[in-house]
N, C-alpha and C. Protein backbone atom coordinates (compact mmCIF):
# COMPACT_ATOMS: atom_id res chain seq x y z
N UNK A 1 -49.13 3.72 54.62
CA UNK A 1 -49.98 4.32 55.63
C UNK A 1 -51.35 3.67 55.55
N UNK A 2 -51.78 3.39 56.96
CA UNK A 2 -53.33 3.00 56.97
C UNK A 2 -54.52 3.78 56.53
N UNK A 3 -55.16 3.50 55.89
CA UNK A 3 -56.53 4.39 55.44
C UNK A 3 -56.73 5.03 56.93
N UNK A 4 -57.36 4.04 57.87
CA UNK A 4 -58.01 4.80 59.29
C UNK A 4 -57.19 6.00 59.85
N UNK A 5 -56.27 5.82 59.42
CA UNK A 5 -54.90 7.31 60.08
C UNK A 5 -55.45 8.53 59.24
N UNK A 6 -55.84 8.13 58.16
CA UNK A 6 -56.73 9.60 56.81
C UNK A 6 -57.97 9.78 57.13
N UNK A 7 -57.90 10.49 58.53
CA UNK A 7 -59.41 10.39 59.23
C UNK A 7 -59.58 12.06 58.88
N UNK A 8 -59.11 13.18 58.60
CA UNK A 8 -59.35 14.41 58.60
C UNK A 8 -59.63 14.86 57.12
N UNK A 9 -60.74 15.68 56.50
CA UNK A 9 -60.95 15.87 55.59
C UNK A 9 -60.54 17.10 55.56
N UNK A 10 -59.58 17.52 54.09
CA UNK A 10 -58.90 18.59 54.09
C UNK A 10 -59.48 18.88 52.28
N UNK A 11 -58.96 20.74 52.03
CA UNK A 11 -58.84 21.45 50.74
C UNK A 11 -57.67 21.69 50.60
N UNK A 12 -57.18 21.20 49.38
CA UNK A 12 -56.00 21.63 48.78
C UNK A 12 -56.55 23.23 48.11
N UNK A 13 -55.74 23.63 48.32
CA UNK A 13 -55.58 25.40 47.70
C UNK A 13 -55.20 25.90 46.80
N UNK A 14 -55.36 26.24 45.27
CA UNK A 14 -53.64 27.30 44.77
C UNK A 14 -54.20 28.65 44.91
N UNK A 15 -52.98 29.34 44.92
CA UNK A 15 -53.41 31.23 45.17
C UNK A 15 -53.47 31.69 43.34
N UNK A 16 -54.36 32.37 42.82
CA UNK A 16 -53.67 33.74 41.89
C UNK A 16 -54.43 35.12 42.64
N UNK A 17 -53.69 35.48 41.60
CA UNK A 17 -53.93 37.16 41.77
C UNK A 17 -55.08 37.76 41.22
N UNK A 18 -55.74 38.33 41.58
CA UNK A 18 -56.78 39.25 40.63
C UNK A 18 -56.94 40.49 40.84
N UNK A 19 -56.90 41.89 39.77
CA UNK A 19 -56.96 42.58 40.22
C UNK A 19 -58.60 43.23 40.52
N UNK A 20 -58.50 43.97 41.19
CA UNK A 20 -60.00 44.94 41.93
C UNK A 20 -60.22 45.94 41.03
N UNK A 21 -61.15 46.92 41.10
CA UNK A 21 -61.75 47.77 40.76
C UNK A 21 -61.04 49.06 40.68
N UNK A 22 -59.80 49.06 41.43
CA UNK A 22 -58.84 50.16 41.38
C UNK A 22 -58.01 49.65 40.96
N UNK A 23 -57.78 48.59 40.37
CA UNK A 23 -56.36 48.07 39.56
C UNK A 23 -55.63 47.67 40.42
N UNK A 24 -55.19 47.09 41.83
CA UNK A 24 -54.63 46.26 42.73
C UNK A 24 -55.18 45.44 42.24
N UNK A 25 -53.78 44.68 42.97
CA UNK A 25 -53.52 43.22 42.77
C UNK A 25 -54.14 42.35 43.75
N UNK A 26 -54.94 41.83 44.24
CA UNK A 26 -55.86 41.00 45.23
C UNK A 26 -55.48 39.48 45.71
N UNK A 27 -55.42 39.03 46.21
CA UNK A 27 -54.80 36.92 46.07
C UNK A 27 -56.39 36.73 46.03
N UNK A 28 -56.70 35.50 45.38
CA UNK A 28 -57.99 34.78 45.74
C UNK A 28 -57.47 33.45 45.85
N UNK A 29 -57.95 32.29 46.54
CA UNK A 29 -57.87 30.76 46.41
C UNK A 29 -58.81 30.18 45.98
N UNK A 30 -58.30 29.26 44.83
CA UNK A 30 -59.30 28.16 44.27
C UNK A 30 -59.29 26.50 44.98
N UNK A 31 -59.68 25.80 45.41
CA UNK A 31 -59.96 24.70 46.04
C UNK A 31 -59.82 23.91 44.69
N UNK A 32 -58.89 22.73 44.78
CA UNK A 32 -58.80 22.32 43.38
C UNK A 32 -58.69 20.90 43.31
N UNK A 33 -58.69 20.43 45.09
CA UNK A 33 -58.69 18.51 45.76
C UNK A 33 -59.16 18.82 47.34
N UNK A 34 -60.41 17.91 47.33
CA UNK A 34 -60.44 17.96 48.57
C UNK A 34 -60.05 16.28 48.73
N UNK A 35 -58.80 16.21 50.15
CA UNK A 35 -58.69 14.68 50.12
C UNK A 35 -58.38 14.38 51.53
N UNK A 36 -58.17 12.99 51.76
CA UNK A 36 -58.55 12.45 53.34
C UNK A 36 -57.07 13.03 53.65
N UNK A 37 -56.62 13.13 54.93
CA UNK A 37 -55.10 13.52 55.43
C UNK A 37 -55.33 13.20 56.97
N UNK A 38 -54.37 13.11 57.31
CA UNK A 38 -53.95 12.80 59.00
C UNK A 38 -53.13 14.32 59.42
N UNK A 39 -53.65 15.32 60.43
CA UNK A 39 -53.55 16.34 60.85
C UNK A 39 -52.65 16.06 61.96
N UNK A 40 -51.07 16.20 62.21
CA UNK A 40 -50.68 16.77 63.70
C UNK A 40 -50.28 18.28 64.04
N UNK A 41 -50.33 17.96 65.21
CA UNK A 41 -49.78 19.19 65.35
C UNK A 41 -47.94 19.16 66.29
N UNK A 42 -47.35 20.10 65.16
CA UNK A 42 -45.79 19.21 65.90
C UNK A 42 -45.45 20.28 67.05
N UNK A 43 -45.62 22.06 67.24
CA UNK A 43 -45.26 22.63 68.29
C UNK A 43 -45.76 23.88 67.96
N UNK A 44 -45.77 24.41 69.30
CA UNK A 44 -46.56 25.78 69.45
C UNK A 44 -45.75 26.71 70.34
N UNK A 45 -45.50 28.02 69.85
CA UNK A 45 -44.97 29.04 70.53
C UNK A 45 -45.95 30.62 70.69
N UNK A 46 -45.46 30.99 71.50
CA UNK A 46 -45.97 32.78 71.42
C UNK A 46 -44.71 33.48 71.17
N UNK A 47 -44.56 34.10 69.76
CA UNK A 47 -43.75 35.02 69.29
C UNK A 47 -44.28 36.34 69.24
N UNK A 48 -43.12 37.48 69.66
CA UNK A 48 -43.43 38.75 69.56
C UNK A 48 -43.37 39.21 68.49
N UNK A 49 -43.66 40.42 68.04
CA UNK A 49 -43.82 40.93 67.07
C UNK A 49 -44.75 42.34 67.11
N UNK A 50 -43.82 43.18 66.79
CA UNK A 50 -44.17 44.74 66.88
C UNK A 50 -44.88 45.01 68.38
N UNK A 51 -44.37 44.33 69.05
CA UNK A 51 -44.53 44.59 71.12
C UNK A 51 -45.70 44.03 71.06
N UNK A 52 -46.22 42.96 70.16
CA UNK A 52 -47.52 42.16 70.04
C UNK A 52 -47.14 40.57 70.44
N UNK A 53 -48.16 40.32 71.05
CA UNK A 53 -47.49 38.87 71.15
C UNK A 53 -48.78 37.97 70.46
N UNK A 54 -48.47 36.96 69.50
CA UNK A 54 -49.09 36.42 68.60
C UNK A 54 -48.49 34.47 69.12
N UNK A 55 -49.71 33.72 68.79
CA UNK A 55 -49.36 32.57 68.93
C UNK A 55 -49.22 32.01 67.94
N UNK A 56 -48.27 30.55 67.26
CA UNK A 56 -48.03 30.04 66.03
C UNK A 56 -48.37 28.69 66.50
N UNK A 57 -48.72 27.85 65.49
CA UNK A 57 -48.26 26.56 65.92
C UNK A 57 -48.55 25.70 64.66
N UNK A 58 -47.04 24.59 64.39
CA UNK A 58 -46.88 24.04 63.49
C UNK A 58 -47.11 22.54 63.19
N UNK A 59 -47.73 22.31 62.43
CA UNK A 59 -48.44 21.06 61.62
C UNK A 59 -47.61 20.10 60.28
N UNK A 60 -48.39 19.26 60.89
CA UNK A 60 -47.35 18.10 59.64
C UNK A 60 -49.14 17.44 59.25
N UNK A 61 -48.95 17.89 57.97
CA UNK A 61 -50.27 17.49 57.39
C UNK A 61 -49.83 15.68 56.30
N UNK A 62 -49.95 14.90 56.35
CA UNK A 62 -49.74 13.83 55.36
C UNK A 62 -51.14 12.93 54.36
N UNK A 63 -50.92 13.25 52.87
CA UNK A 63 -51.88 12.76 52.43
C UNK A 63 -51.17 11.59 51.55
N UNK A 64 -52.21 11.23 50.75
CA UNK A 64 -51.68 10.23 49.74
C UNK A 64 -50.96 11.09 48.65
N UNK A 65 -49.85 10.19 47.93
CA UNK A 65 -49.41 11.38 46.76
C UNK A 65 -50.46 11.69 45.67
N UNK A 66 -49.78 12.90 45.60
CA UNK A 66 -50.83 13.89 44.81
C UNK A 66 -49.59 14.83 43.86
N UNK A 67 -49.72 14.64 42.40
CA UNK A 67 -49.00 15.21 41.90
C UNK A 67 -49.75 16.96 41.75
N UNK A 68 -48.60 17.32 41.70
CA UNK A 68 -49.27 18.81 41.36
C UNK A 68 -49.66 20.00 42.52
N UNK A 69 -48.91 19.21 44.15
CA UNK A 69 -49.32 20.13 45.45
C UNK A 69 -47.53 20.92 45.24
N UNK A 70 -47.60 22.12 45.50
CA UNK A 70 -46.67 22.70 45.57
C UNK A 70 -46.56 23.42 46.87
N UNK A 71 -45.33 23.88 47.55
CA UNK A 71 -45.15 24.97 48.86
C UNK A 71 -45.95 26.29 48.22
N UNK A 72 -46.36 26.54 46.88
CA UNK A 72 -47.50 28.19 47.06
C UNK A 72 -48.59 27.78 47.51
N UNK A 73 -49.26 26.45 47.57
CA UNK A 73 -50.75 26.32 48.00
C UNK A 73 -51.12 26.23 49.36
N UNK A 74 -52.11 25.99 49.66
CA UNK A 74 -52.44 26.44 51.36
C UNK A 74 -53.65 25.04 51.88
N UNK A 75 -53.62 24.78 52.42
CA UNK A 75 -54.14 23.68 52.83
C UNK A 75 -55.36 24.70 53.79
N UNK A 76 -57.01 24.06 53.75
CA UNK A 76 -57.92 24.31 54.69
C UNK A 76 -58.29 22.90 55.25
N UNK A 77 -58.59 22.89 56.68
CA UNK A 77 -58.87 22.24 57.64
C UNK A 77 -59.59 22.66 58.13
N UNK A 78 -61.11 22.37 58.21
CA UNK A 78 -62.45 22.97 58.87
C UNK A 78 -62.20 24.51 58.89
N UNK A 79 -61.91 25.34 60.24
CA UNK A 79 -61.67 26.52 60.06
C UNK A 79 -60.52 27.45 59.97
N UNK A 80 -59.63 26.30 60.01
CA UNK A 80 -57.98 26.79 59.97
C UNK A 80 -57.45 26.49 58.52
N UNK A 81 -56.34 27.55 58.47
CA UNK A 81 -55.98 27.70 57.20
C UNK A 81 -54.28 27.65 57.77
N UNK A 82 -53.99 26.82 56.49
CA UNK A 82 -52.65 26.90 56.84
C UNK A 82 -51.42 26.84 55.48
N UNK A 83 -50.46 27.50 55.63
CA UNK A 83 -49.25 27.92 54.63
C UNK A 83 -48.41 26.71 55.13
N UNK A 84 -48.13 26.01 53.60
CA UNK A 84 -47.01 25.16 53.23
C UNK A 84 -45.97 25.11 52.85
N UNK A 85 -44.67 25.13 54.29
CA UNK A 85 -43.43 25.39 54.38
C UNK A 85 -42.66 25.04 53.72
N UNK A 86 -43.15 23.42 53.42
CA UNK A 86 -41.89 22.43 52.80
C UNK A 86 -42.87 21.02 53.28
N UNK A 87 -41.91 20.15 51.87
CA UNK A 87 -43.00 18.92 52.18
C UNK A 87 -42.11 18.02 51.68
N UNK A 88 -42.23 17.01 51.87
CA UNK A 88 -41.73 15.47 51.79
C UNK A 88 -42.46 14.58 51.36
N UNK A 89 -41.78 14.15 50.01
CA UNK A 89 -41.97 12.91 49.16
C UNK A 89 -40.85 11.27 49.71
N UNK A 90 -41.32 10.64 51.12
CA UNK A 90 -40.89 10.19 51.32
C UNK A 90 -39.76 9.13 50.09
N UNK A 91 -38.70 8.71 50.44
CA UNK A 91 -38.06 7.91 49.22
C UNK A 91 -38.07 7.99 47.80
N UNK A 92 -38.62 8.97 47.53
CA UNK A 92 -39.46 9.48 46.04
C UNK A 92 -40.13 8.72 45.54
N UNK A 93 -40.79 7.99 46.21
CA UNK A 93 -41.84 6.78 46.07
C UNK A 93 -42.93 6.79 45.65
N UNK A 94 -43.46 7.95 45.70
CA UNK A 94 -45.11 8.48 44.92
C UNK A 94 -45.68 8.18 45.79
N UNK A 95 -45.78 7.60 47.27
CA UNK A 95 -46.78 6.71 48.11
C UNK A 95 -47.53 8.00 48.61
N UNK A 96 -47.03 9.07 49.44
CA UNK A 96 -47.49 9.61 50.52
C UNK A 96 -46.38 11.02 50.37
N UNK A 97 -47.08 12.05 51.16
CA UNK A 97 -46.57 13.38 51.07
C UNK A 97 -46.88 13.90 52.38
N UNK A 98 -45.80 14.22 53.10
CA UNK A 98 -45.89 15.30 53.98
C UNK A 98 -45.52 16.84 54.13
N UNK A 99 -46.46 16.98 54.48
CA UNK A 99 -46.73 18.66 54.60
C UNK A 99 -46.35 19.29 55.70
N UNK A 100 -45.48 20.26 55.98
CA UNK A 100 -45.16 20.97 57.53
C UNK A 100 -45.95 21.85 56.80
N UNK A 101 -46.43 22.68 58.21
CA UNK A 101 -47.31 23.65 57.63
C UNK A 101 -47.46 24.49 58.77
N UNK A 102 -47.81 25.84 58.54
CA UNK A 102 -47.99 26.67 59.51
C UNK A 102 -49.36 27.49 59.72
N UNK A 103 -49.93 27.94 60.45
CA UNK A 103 -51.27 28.06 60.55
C UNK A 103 -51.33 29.62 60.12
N UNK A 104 -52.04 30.12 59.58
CA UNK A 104 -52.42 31.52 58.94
C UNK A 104 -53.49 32.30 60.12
N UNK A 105 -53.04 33.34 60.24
CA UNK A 105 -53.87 33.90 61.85
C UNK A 105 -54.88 34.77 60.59
């Protein structure tokens, strides 16, 4: 992949838990790589849900390989946040990683 295609600056994410002041369990995210990536967007629907209608739309995020990104972490993109479905280590080549990803409302 061309450098100029890694035009979008992104945060890699991992979640833990912490609990609060009443003893729940809380998620927080730590930012732990911020790195260049090429953002698409592959399709967009309006799904219902509880007689609500909500819009989705799904992303293929690709960076350079990066050991250590797993499907629990969450990718930020300026003001969108997005959950990582499943990802691809093309050829198992170490080169490059793609990310489908879905956007967090």
């Amino acid at each position: 992949m061309r450098a100029g295609q890694l035009r979008h600056q992104i945060q890699l994410q991992n979640g833990t838990s912490v609990q609060d002041s009443l003893g729940q369990s809380m998620p927080t995210f730590t930012t732990y790589a911020t790195v260049w990536a090429k953002v698409e967007p592959l399709r967009g629907a309006e799904v219902e849900r509880g007689k609500q209608i909500f819009a989705e739309c799904d992303y293929k995020v690709t960076i350079r390989y990066r050991d250590g990104v797993k499907v629990t972490d969450r990718v930020v993109f300026g003001s969108q946040t997005f959950e990582i479905g499943s990802m691809v280590n093309w050829a198992m080549r170490n080169i490059m990683l793609e990310l489908y990803c879905k956007e967090v409302n």
